[in-house]
N, C-alpha and C. Protein backbone atom coordinates (compact mmCIF):
# COMPACT_ATOMS: atom_id res chain seq x y z
N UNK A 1 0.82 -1.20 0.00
CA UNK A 1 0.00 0.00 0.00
C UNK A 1 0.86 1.26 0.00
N UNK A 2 1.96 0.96 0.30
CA UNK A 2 2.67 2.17 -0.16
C UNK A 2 2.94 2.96 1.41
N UNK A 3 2.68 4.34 1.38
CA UNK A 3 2.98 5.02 2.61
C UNK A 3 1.24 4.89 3.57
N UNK A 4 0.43 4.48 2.78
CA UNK A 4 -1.07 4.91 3.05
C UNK A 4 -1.33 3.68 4.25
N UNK A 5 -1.97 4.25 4.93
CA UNK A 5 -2.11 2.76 6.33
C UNK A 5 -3.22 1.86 5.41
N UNK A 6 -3.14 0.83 5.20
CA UNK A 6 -4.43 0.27 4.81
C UNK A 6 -5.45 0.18 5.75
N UNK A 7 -5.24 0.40 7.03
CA UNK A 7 -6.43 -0.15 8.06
C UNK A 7 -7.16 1.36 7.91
N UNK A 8 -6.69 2.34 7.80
CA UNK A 8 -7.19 3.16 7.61
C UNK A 8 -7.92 3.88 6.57
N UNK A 9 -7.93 3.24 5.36
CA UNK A 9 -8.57 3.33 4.16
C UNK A 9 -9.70 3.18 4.61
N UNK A 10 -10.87 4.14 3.84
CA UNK A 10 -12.37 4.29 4.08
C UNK A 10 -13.09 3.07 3.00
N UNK A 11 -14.26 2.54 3.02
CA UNK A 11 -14.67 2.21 1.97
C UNK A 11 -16.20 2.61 2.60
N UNK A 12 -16.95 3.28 1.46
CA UNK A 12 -17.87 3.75 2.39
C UNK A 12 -18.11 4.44 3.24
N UNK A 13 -17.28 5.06 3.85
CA UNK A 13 -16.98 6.53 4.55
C UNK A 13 -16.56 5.51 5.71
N UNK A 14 -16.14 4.49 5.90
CA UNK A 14 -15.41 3.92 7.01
C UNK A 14 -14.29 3.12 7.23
N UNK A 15 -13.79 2.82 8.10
CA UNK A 15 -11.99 2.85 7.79
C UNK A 15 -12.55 1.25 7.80
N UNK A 16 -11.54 0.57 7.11
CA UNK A 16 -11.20 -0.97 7.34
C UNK A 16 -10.85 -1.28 8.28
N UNK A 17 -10.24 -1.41 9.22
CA UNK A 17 -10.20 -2.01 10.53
C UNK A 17 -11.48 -1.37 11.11
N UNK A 18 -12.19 -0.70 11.11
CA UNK A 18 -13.59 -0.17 12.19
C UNK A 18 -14.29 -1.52 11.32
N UNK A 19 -14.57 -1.41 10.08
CA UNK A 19 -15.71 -2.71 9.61
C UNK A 19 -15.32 -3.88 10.11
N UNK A 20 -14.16 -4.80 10.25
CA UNK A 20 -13.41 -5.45 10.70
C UNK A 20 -13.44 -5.39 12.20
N UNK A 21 -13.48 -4.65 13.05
CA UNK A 21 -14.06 -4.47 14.42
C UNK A 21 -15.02 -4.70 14.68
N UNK A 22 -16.28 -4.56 13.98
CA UNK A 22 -17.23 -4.50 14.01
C UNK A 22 -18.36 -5.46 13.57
N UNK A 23 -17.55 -6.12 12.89
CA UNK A 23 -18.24 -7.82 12.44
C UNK A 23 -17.84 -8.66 13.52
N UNK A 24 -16.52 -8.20 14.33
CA UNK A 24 -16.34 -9.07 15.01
C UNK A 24 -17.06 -9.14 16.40
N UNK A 25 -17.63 -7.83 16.86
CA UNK A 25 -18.12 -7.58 17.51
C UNK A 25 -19.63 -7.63 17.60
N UNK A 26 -20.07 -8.01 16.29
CA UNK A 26 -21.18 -8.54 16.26
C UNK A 26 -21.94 -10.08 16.23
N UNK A 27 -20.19 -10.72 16.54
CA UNK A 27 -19.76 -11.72 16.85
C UNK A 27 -20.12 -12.70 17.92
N UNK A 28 -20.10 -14.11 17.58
CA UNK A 28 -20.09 -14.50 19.39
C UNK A 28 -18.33 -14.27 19.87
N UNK A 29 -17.51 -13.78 18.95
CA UNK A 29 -16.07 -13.58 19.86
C UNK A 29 -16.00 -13.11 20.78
N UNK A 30 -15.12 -13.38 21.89
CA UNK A 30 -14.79 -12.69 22.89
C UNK A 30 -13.84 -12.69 23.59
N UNK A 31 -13.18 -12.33 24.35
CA UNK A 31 -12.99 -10.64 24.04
C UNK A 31 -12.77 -10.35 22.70
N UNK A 32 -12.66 -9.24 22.16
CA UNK A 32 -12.31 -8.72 20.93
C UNK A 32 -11.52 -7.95 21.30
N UNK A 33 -10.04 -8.65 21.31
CA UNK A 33 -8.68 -7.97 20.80
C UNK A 33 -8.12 -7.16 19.85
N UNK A 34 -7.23 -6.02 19.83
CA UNK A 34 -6.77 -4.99 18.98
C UNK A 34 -5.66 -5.11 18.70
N UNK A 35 -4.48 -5.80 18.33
CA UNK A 35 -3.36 -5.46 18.54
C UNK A 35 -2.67 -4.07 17.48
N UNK A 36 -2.27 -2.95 18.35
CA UNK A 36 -2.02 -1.78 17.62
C UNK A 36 -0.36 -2.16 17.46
N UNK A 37 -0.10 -0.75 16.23
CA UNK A 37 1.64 -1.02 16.04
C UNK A 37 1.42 0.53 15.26
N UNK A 38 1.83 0.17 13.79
CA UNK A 38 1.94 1.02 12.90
C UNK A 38 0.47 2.37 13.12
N UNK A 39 1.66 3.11 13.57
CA UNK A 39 -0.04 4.34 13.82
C UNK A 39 -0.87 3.99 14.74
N UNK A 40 -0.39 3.36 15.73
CA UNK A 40 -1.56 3.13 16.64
C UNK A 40 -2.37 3.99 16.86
N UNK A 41 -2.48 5.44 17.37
CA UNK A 41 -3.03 6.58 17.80
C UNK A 41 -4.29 6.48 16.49
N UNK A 42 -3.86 6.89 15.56
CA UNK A 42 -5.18 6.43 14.33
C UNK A 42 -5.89 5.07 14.43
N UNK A 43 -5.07 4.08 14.67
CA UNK A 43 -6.29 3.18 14.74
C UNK A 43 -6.79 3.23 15.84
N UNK A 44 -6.63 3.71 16.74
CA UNK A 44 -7.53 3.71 18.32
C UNK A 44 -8.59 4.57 18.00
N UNK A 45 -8.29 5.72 17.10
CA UNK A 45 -9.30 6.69 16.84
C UNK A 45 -9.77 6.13 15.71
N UNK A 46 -9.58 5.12 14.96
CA UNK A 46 -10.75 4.99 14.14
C UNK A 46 -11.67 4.04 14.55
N UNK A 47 -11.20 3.63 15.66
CA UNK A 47 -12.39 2.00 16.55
C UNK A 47 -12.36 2.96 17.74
N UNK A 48 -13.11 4.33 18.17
CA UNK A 48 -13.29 5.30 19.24
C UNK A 48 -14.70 4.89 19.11
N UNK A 49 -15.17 3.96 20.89
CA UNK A 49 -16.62 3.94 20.75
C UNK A 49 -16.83 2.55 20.92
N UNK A 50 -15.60 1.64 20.24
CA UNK A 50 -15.98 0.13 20.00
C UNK A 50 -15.29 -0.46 21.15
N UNK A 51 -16.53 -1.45 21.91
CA UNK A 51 -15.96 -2.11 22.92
C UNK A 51 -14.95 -3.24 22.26
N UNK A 52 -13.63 -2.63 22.07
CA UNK A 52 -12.29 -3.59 21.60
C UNK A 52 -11.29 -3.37 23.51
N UNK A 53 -10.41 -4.35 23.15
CA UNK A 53 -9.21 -4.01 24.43
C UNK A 53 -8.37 -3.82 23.27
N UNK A 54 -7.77 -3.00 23.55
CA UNK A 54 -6.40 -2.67 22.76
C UNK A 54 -5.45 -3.10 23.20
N UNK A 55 -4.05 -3.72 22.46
CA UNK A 55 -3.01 -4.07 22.49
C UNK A 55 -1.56 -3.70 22.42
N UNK A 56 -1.02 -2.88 22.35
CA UNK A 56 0.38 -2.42 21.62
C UNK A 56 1.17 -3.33 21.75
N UNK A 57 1.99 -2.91 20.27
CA UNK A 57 2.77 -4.21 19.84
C UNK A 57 4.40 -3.02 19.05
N UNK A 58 4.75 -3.18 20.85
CA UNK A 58 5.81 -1.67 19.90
C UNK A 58 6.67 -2.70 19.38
N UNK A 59 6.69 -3.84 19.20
CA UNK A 59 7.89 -4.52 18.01
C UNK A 59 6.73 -4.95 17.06
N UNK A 60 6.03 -4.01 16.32
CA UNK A 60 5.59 -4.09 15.20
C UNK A 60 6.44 -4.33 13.84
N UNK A 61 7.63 -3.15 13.68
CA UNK A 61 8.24 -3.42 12.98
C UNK A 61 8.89 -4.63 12.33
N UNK A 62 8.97 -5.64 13.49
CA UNK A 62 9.64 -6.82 13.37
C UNK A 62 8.92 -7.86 12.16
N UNK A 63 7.56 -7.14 12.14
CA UNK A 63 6.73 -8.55 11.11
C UNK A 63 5.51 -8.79 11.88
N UNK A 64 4.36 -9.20 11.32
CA UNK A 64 3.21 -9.80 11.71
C UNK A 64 3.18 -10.99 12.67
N UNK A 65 4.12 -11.81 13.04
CA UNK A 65 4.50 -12.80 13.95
C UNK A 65 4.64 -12.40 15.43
N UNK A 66 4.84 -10.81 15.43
CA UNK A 66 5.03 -10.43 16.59
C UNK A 66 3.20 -9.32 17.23
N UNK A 67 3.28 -9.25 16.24
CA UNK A 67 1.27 -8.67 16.71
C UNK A 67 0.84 -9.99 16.68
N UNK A 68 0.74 -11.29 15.96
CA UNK A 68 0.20 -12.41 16.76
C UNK A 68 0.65 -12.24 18.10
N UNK A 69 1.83 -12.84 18.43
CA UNK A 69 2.08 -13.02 19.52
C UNK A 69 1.50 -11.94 20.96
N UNK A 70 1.91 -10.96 20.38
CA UNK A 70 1.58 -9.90 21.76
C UNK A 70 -0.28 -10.27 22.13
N UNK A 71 -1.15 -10.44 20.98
CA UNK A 71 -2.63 -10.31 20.64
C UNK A 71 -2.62 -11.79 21.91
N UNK A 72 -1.79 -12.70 21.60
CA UNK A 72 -1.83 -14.30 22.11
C UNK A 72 -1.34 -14.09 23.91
N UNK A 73 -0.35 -13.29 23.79
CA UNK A 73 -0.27 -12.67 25.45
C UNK A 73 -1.17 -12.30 26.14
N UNK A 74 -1.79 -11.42 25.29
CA UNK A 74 -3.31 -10.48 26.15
C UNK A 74 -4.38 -11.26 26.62
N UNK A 75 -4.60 -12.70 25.88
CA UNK A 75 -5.91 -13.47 26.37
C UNK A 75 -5.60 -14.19 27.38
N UNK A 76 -6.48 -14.28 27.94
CA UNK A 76 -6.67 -14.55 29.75
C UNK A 76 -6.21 -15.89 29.41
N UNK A 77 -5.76 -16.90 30.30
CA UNK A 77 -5.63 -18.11 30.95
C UNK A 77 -7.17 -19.20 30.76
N UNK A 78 -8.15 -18.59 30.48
CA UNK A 78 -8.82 -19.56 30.60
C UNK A 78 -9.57 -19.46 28.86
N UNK A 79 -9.18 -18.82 28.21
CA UNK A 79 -9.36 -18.72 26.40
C UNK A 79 -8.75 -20.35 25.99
N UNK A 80 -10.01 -20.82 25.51
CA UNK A 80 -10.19 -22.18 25.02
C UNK A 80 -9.48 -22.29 23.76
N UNK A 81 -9.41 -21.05 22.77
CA UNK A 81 -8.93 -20.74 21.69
C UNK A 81 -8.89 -19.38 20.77
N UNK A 82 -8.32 -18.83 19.99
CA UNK A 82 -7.97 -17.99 19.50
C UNK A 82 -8.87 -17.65 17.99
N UNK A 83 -9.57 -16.46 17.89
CA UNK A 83 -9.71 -16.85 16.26
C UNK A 83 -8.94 -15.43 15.97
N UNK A 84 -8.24 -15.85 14.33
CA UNK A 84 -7.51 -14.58 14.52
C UNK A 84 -8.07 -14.32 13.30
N UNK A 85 -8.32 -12.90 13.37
CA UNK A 85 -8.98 -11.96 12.20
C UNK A 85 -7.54 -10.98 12.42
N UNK A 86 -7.72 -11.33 10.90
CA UNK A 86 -6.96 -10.00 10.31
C UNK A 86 -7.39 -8.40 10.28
N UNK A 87 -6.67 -7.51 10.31
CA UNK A 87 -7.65 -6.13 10.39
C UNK A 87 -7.98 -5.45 9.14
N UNK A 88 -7.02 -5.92 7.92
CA UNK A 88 -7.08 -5.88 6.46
C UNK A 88 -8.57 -6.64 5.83
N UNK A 89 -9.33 -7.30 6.19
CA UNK A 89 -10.58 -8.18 6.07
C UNK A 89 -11.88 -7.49 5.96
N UNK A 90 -12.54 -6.64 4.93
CA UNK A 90 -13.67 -6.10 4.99
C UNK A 90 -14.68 -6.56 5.16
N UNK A 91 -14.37 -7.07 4.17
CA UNK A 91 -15.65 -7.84 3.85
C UNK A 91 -15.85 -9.36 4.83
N UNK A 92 -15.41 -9.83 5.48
CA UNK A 92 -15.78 -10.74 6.33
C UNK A 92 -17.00 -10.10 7.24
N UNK A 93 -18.02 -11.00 7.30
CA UNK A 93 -18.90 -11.30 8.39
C UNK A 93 -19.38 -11.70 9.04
N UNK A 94 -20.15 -10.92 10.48
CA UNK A 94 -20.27 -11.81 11.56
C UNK A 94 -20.64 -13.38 11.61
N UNK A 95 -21.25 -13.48 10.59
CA UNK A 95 -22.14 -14.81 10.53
C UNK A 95 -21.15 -15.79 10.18
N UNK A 96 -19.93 -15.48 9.67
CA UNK A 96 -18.77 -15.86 9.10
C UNK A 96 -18.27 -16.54 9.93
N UNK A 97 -17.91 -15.39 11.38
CA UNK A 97 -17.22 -15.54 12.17
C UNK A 97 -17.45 -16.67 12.86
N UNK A 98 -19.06 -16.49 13.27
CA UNK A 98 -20.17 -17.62 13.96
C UNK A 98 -19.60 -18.42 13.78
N UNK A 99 -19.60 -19.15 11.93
CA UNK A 99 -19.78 -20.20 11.53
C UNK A 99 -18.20 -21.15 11.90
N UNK A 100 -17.57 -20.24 11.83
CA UNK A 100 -16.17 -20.88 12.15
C UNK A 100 -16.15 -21.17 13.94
N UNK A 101 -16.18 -20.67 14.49
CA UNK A 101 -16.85 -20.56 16.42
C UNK A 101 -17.35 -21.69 16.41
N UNK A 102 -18.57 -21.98 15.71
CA UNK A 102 -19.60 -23.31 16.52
C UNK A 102 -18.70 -24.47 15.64
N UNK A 103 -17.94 -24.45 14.39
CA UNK A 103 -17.39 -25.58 14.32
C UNK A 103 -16.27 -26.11 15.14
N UNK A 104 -15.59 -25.00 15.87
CA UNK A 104 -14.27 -24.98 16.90
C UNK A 104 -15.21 -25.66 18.06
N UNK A 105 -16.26 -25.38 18.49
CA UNK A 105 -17.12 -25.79 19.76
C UNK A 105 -17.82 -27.53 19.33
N UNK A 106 -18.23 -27.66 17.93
CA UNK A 106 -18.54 -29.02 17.34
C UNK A 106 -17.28 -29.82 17.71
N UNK A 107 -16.07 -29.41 17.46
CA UNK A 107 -14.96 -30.13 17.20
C UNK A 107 -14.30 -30.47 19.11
N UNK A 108 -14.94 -29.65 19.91
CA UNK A 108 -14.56 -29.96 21.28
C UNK A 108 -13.21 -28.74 21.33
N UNK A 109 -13.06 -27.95 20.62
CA UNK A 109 -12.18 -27.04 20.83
C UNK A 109 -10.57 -27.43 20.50
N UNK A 110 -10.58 -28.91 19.98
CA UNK A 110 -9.31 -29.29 19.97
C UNK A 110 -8.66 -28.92 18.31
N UNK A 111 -9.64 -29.26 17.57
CA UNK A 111 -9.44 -29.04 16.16
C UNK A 111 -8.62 -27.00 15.77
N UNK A 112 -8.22 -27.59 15.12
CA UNK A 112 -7.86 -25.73 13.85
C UNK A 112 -8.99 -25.93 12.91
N UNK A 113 -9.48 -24.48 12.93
CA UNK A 113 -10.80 -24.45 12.20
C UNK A 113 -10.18 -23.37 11.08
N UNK A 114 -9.93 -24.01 10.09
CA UNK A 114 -10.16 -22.64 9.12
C UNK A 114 -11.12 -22.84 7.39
N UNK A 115 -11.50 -21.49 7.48
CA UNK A 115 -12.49 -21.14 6.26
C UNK A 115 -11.81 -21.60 5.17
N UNK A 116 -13.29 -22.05 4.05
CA UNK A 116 -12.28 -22.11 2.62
C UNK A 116 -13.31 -21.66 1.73
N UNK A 117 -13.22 -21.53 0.71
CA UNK A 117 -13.83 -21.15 -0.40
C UNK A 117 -13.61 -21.69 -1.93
N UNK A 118 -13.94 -22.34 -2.36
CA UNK A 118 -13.57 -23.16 -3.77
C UNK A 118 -12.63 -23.49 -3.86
N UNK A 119 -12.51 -24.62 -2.47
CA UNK A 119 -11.17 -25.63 -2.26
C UNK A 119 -10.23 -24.85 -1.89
N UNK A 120 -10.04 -23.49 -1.72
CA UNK A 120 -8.99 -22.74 -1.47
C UNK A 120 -9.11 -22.13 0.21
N UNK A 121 -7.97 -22.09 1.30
CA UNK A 121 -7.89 -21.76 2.31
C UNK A 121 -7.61 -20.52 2.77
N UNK A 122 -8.69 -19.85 3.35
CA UNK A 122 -8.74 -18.67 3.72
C UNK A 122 -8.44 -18.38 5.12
N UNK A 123 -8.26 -16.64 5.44
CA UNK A 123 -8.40 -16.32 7.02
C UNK A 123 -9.90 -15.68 6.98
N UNK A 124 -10.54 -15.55 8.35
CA UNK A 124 -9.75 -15.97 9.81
C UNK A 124 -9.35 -17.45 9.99
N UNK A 125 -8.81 -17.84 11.10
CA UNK A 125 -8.26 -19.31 11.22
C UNK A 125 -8.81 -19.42 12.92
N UNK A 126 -9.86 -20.13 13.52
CA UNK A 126 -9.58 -20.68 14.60
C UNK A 126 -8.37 -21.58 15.30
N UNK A 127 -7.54 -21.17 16.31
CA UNK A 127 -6.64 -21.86 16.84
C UNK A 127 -6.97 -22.41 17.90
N UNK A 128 -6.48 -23.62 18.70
CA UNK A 128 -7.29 -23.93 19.96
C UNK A 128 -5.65 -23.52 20.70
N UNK A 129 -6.12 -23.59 22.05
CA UNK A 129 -4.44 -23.16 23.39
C UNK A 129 -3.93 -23.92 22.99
N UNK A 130 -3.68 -25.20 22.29
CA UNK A 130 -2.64 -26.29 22.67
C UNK A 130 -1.46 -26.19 21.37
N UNK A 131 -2.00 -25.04 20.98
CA UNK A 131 -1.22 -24.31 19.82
C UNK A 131 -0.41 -23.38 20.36
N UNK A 132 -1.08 -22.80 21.20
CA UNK A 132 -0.01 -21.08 21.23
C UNK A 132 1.20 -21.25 21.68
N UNK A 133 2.04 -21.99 22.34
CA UNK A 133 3.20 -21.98 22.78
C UNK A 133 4.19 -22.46 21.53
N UNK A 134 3.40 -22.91 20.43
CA UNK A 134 4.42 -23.11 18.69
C UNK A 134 3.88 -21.74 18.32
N UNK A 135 2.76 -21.25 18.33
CA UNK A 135 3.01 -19.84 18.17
C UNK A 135 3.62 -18.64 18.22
N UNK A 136 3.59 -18.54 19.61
CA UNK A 136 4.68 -17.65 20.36
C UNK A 136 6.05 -18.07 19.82
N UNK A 137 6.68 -19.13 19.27
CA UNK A 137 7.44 -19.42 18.94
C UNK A 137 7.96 -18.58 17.63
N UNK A 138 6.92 -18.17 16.24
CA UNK A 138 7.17 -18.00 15.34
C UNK A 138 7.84 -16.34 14.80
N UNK A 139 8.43 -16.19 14.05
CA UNK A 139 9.49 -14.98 14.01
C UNK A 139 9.19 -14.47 12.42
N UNK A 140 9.37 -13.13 12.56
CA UNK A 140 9.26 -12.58 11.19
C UNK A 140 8.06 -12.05 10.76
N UNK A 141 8.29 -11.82 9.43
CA UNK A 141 6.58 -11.56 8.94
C UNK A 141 6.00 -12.52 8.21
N UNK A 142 5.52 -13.25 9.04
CA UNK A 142 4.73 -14.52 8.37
C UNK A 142 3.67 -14.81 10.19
N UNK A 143 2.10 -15.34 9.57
CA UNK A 143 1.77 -15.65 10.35
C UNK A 143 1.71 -16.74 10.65
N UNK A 144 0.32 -17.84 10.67
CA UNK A 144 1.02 -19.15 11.18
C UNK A 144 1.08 -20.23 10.47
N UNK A 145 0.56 -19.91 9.31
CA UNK A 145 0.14 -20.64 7.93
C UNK A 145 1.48 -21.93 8.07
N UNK A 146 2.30 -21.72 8.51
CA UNK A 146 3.51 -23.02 8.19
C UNK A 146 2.43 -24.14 9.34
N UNK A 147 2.64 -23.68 10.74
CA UNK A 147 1.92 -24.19 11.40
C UNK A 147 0.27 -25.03 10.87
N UNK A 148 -0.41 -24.53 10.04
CA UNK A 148 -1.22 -24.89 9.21
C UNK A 148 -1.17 -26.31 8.92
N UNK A 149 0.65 -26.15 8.20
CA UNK A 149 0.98 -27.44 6.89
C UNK A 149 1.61 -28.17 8.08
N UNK A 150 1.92 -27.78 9.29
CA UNK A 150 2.61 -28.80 10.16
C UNK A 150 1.62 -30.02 10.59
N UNK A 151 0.21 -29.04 10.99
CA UNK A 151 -0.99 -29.62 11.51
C UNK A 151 -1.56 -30.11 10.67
N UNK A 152 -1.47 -30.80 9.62
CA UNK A 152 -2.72 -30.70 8.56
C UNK A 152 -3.71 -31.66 9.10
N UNK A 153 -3.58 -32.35 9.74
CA UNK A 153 -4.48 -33.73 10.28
C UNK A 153 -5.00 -33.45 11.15
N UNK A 154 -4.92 -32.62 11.60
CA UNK A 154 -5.86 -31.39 13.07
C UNK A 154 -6.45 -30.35 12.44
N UNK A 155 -6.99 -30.11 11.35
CA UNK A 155 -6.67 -28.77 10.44
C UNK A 155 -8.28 -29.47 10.05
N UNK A 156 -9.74 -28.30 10.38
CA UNK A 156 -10.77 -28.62 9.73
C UNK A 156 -11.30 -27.60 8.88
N UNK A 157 -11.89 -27.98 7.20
CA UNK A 157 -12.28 -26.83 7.18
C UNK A 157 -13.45 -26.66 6.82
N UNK A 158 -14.08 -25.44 6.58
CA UNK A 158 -15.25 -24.96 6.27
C UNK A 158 -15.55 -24.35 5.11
N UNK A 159 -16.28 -24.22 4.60
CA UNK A 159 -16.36 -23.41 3.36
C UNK A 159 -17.79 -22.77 3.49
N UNK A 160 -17.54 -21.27 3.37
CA UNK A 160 -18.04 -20.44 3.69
C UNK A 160 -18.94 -20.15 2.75
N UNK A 161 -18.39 -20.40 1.81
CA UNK A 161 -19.68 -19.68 0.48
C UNK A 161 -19.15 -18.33 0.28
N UNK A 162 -18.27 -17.79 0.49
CA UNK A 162 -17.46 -16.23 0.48
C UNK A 162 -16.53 -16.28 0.61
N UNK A 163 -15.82 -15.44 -1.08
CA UNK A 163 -14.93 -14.67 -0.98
C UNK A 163 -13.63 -13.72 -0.13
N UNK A 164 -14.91 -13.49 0.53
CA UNK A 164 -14.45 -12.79 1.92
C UNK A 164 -13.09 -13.30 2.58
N UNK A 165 -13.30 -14.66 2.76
CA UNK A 165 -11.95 -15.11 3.49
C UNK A 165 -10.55 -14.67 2.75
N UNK A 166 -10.56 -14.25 1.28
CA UNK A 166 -9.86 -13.85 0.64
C UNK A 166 -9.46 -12.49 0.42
N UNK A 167 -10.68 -11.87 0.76
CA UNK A 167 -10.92 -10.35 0.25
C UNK A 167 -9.87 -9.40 1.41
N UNK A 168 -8.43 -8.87 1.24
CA UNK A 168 -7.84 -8.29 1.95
C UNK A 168 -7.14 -7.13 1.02
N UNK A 169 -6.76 -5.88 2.07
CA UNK A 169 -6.53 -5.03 1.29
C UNK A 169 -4.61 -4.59 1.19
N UNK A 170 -4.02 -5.40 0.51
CA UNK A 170 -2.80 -5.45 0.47
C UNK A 170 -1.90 -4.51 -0.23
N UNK A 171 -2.47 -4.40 -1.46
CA UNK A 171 -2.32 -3.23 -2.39
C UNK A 171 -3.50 -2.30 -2.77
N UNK A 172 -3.05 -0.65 -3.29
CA UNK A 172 -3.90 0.21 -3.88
C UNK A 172 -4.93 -0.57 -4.70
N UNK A 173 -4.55 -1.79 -5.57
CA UNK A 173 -5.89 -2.16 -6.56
C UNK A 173 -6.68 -2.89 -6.08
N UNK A 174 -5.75 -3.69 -5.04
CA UNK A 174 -6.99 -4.72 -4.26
C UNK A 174 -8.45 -3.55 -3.52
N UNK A 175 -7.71 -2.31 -3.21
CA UNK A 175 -8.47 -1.25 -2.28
C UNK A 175 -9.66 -0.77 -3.25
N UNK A 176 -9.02 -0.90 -4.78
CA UNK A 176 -10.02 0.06 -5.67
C UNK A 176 -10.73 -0.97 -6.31
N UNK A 177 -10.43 -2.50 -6.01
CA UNK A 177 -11.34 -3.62 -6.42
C UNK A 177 -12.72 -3.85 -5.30
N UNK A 178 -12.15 -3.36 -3.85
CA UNK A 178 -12.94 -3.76 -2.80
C UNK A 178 -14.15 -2.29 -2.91
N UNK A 179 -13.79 -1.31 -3.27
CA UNK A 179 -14.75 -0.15 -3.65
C UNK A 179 -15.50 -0.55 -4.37
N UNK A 180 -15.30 -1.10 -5.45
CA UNK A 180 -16.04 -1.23 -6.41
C UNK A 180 -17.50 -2.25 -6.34
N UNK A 181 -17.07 -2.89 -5.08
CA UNK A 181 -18.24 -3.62 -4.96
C UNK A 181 -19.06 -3.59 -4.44
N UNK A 182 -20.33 -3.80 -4.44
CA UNK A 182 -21.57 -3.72 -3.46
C UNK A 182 -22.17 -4.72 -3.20
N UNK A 183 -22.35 -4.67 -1.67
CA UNK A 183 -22.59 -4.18 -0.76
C UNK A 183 -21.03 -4.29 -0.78
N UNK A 184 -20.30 -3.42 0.16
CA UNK A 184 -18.54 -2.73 0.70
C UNK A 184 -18.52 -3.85 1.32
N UNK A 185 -19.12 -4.14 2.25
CA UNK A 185 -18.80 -5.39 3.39
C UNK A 185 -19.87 -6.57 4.00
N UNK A 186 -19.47 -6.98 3.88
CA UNK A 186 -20.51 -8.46 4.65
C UNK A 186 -20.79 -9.19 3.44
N UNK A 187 -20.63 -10.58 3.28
CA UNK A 187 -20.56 -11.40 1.95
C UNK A 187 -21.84 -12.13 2.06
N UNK A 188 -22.87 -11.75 2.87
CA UNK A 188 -24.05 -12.47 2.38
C UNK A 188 -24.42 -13.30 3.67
N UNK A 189 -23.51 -13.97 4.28
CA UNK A 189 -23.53 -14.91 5.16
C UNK A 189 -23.73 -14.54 6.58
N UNK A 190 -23.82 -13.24 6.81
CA UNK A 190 -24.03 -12.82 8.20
C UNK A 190 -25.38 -12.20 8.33
């Protein structure tokens, strides 16, 4: 994206991480975690209002491995499991979120739950605790996707019927592809 924050890009007169806050929060998730870095001060002010806990992650710089981790610090001791939403994710919705939740709760909480869409594997990704300590482990900018291919036989997935699990805003065209569409956010399923 260049110098431009992507979480802060409007679509619809609203920033991407607030829509992304806000599916999740319409969520059965809970708590709903923030982990800030790049610009934190803007993203706190663009989720001003939303019951989130915020996080800082002053080794942002280091790579996305380290906002997992700090996000994986903040949850209490008794968090059965993790779902991690990206803050780049517009178009994901709540019903989305649901659907991945009650299969982590079908599965007894032990399973990795992640979304797919025409055979292809998307985020968010349910993690259960008996993961996070290979988590916390991981370095760089990569999230846990290796972990993924380590697990594959613990690894369930879903298919959502949406795009969405795909739909992130990485570059300027992906941003002026995600404008272009209507409805801006929620893929049907929530």
């Amino acid at each position: 994206m260049g110098a431009a924050n992507k979480l802060l890009a409007e679509l619809g007169g609203t920033a991407v991480v607030r829509r992304v806050a806000e599916a999740a929060l319409a969520s059965q998730a809970r708590p709903v975690l923030v982990v800030t870095g790049h610009q934190a001060e803007a993203v706190r002010s663009a989720l001003a209002g939303l019951d989130v806990t915020f996080v800082a992650n002053p080794d942002f710089a280091q790579g996305l491995s380290t906002s997992l981790k700090a996000g994986l610090r903040a949850l209490s001791g008794e968090a059965d499991g993790a779902l991690i939403l990206l803050g780049d994710m517009p178009r994901i919705a709540a019903g989305d979120l649901d659907r991945l939740i009650a299969l982590f709760a079908a599965e007894g909480g032990e399973a990795i739950i992640a979304p797919l869409h025409e055979g292809k594997r998307g985020n968010p990704v349910v993690w259960p605790r008996a993961y996070f300590a290979e988590m916390l482990e991981l370095e760089g900018d990569a999230g846990a996707g290796r972990l993924l291919a380590a697990h594959a036989d613990r690894v369930r997935g879903i298919d959502l019927g949406t795009d969405a699990i795909h739909a992130d805003v990485d570059t300027p065209e992906a941003l002026a592809e995600l404008r272009s569409l209507s409805p801006l956010a929620g893929s049907g399923s929530g």
